[in-house]
Protein backbone atom coordinates (compact mmCIF):
# COMPACT_ATOMS: atom_id res chain seq x y z
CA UNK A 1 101.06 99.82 64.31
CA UNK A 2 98.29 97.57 65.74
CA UNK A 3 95.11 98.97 66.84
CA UNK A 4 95.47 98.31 70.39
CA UNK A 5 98.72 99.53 70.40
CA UNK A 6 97.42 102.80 68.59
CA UNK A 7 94.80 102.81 71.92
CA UNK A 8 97.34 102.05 74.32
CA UNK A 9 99.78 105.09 73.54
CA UNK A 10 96.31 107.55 72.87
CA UNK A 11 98.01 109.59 75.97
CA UNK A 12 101.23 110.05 74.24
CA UNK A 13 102.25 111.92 71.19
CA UNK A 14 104.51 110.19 69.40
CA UNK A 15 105.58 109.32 65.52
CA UNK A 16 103.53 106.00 64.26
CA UNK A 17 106.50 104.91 62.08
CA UNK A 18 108.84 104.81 65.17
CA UNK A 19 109.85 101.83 67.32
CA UNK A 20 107.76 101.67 71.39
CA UNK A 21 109.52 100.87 74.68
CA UNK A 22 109.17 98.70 77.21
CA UNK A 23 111.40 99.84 80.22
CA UNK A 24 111.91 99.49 83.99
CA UNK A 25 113.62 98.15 87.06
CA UNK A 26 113.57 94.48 86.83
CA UNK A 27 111.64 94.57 90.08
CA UNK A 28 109.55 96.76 92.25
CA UNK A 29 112.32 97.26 94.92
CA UNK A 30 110.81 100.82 96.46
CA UNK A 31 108.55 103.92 95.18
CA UNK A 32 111.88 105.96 94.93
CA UNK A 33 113.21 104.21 92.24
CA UNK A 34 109.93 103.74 90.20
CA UNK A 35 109.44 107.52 90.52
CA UNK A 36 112.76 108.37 89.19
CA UNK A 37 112.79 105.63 86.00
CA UNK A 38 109.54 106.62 85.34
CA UNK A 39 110.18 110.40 85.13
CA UNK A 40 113.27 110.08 83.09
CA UNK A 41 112.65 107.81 80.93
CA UNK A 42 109.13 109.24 80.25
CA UNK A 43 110.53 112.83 79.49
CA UNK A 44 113.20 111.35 77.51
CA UNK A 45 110.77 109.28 75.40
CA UNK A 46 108.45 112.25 74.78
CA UNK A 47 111.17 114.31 73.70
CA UNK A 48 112.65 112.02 71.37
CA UNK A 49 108.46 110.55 70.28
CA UNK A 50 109.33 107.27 71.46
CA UNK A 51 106.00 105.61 72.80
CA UNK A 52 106.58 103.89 76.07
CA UNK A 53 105.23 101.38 78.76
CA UNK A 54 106.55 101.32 82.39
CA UNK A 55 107.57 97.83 83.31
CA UNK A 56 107.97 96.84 86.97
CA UNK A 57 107.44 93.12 88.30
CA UNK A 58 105.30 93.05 91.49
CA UNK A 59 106.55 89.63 92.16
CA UNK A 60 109.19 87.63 90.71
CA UNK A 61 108.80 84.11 91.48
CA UNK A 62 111.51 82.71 89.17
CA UNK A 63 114.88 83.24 90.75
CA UNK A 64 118.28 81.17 91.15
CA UNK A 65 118.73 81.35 94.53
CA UNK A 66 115.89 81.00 97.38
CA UNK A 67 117.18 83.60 98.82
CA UNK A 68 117.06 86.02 96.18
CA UNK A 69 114.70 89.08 96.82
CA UNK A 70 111.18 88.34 95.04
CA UNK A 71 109.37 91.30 95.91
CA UNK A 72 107.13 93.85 98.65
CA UNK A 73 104.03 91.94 98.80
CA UNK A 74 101.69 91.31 96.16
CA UNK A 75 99.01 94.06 97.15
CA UNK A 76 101.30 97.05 97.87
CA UNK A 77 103.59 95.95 94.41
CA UNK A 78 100.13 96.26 92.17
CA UNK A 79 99.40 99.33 94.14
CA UNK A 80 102.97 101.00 93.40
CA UNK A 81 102.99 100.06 90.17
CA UNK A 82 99.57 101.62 89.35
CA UNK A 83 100.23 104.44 91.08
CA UNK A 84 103.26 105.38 88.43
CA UNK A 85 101.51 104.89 85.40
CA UNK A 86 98.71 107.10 86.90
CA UNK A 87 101.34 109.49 88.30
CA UNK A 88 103.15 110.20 84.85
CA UNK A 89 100.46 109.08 82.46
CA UNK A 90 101.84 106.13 81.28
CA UNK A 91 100.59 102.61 80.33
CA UNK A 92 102.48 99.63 82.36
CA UNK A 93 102.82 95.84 82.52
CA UNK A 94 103.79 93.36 85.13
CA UNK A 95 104.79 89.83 85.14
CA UNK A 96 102.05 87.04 85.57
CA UNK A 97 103.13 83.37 86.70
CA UNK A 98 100.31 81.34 87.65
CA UNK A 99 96.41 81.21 86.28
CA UNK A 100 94.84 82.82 89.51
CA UNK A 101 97.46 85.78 89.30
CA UNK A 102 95.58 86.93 85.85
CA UNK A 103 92.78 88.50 87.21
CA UNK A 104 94.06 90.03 90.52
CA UNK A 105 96.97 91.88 88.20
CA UNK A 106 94.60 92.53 85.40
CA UNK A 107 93.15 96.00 86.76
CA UNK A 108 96.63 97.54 87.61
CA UNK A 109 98.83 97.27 84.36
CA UNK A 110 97.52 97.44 81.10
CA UNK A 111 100.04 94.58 79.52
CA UNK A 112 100.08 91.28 81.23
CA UNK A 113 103.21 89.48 80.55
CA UNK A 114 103.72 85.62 80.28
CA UNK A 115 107.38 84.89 81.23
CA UNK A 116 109.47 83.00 78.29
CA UNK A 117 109.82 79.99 81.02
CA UNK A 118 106.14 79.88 81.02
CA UNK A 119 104.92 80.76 77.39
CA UNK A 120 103.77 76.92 77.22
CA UNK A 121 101.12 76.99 79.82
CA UNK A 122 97.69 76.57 78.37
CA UNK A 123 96.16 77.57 81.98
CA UNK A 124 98.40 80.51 82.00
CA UNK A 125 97.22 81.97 78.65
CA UNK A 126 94.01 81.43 79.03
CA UNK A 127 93.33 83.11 81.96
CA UNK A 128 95.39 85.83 80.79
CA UNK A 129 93.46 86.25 77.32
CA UNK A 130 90.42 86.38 79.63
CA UNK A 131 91.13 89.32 81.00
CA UNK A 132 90.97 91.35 77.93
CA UNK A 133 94.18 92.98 78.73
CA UNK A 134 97.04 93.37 76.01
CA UNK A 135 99.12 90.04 76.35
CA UNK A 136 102.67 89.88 75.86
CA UNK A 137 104.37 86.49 75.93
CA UNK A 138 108.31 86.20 75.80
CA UNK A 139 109.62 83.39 73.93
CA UNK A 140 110.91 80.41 75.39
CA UNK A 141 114.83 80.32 75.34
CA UNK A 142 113.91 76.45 74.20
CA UNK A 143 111.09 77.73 71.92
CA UNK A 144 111.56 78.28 67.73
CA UNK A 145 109.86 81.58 66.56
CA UNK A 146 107.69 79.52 64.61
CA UNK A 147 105.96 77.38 67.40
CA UNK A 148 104.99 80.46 69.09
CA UNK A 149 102.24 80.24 66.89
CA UNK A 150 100.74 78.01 69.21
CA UNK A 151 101.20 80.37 72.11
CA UNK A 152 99.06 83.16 70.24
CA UNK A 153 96.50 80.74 69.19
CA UNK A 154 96.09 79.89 72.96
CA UNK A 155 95.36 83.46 73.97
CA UNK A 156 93.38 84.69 70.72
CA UNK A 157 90.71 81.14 71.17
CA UNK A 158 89.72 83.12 74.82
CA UNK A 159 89.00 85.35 72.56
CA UNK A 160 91.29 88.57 72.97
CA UNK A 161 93.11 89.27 69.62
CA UNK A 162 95.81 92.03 71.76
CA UNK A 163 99.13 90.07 71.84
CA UNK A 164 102.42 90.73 71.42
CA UNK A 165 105.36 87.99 71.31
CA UNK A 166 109.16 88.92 72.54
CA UNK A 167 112.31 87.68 71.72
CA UNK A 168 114.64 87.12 74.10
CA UNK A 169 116.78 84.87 72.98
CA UNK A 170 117.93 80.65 72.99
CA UNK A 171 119.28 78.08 75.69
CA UNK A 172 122.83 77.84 74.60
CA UNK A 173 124.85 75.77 76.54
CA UNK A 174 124.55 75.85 80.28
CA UNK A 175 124.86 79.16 80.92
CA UNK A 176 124.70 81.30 77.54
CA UNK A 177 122.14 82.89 75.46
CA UNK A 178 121.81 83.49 71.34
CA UNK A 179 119.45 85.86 69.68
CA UNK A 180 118.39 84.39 66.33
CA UNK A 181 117.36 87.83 64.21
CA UNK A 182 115.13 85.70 62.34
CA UNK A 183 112.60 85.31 64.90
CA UNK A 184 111.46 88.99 64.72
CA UNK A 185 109.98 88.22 60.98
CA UNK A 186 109.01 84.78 61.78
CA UNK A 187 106.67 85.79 64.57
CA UNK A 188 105.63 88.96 63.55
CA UNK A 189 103.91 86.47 60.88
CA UNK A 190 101.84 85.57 62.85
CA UNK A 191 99.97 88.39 62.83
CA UNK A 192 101.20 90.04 66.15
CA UNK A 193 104.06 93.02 66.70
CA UNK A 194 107.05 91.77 67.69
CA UNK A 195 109.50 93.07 70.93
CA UNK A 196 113.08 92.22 71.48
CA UNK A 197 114.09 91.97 74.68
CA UNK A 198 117.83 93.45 75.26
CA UNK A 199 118.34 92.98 78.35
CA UNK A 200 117.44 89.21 79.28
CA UNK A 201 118.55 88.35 76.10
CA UNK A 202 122.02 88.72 77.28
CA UNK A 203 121.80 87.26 80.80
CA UNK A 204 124.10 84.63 81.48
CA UNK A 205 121.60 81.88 83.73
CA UNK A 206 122.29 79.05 85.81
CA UNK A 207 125.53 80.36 87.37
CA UNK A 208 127.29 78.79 90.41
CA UNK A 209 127.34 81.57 92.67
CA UNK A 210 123.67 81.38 92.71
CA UNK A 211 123.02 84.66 91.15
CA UNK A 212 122.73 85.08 86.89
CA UNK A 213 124.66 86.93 85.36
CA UNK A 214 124.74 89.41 82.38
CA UNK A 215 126.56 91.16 79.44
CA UNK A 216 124.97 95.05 80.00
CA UNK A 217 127.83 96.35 77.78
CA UNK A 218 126.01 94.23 74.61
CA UNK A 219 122.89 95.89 75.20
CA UNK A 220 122.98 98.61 72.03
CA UNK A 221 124.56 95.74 69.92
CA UNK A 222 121.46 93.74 70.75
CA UNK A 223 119.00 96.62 70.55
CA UNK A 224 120.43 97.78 66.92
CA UNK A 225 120.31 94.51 64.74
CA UNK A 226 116.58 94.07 66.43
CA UNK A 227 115.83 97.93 65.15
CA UNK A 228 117.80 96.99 61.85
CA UNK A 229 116.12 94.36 61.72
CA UNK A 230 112.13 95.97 61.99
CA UNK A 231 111.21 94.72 65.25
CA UNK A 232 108.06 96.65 66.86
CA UNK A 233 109.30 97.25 70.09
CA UNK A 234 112.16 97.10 72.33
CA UNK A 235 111.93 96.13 76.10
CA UNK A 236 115.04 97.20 78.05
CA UNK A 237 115.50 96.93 81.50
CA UNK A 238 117.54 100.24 83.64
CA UNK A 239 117.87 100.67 86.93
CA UNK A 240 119.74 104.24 88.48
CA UNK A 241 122.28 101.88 89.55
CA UNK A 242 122.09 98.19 88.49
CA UNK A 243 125.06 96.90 91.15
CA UNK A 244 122.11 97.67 93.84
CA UNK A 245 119.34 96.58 91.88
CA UNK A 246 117.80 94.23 93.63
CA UNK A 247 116.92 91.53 90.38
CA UNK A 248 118.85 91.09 87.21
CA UNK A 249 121.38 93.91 88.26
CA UNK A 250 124.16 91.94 86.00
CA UNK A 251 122.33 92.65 82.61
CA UNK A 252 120.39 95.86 82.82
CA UNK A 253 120.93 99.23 81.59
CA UNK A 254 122.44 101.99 83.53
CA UNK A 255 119.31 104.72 83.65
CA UNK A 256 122.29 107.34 82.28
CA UNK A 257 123.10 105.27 79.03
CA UNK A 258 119.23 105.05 77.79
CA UNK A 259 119.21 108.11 76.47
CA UNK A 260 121.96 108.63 73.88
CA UNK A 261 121.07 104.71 72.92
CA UNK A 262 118.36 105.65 72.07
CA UNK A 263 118.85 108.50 70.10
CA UNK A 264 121.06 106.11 67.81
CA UNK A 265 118.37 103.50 67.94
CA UNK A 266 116.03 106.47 66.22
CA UNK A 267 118.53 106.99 63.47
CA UNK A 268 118.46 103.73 62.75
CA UNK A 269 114.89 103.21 62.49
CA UNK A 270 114.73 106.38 60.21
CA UNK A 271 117.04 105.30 58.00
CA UNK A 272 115.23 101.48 57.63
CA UNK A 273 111.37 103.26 56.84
């Protein structure tokens, strides 16, 4: 595992050979529901040595529909989502969208994250690299694996070498996704651990009613070819009860399904080192 990575998880114990997660409510909807992911799924990932990151967006400023819910304010979202990793020990990461949002988000998570939509902006990377914070760009659904390449050479010129890329899968169609396996070796080539995203790889975008949509029940077929398959890390998405989530309900995991996924995700892995 990367050295950064090796520093990020120093407050968990954990196996070195095993896969880390990435997991949260899409959103920061309320300190109830950040307090509850982030005790089970923390407890759960300690017991089965699973290192893990909290993930929470503070604001979400790409949404279908105008009047889709983007968030509690920018200063009380950083705040909240602080105060968990602090609360349970745990590392986090948050969503970035614009240049000036680098620095203001850089002191409360320790993994800045470049949404796949946005993984082209020079601006964006930049000032994200700056920070010195761990970077982790998604992969645009219109990107190959190998032209992220050009992504990672954006971030490591400012000069920080801590990046990670995720797939997430490829425009097809309208309103469908595809997750080429063969991005996980491709970009992990370029020198950088690689994360599969299961969750918005199988959202269904773009949909009439103004709202995207989702296959959850595909989320351990996704998450086992990408373990199969030697990815670094897995981001997945739960909520304690997606149909009120408040962002991306349609293709995240129900909080009482992580854990027995999981545990099959780990026999996997064992089997493939």
């Amino acid at each position: 595992m990367e050295s950064f990575l090796k520093n990020l998880f120093t407050a968990q114990q954990y196996d070195e050979n095993n896969f880390f997660l990435i997991a949260g409510p899409c959103v920061i909807e309320s300190k109830d529901v950040l307090d509850t992911v982030a005790s089970r799924v923390s407890a759960i990932c300690k017991n089965l040595g699973i290192p893990y990151v909290f993930k929470a967006s503070y604001r979400k400023a790409n949404r279908t529909s105008a009047t889709s819910f983007t968030g509690l304010g920018d200063d009380l979202g950083l705040n909240l989502l602080r105060d968990t990793g602090n609360a349970f020990s745990l590392p986090t990461t948050t969503d970035i969208h614009a240049a000036d949002e680098a620095a203001m988000a850089a002191p409360y998570a320790d993994i800045l994250q470049i949404p796949a939509f946005l993984c082209r902006q020079t601006d964006l990377l930049v000032a994200a690299g700056e920070t010195g914070n761990i970077i982790n760009i998604k992969k645009g659904q219109f990107v190959s694996g190998e032209a992220m390449k050009f992504a990672v050479d954006k971030v490591r010129k400012s000069g920080n070498n801590n990046i990670i890329l995720t797939e997430r899968g490829t425009s097809f169609g309208y309103q469908d996704l595809i997750v080429d396996y063969r991005n996980i070796p491709i970009m992990q080539s370029h020198g950088v651990p690689v994360v599969t995203d299961c969750t918005h790889a199988l959202q269904q975008p773009n949909q009439t009613a103004g709202v995207t949509g989702g296959n959850p029940h595909m989320i351990g077929t996704i998450a086992k070819a990408a373990v199969a398959t030697g990815v670094d890390g897995l981001f997945i998405e739960t909520h304690p009860d997606p149909t009120k989530a408040l962002s991306d309900g349609a293709n995240m995991l129900h909080l009482d399904k992580l854990e027995d996924l999981l545990k099959q995700l780990i026999r996997i892995r064992k089997a493939i080192v």
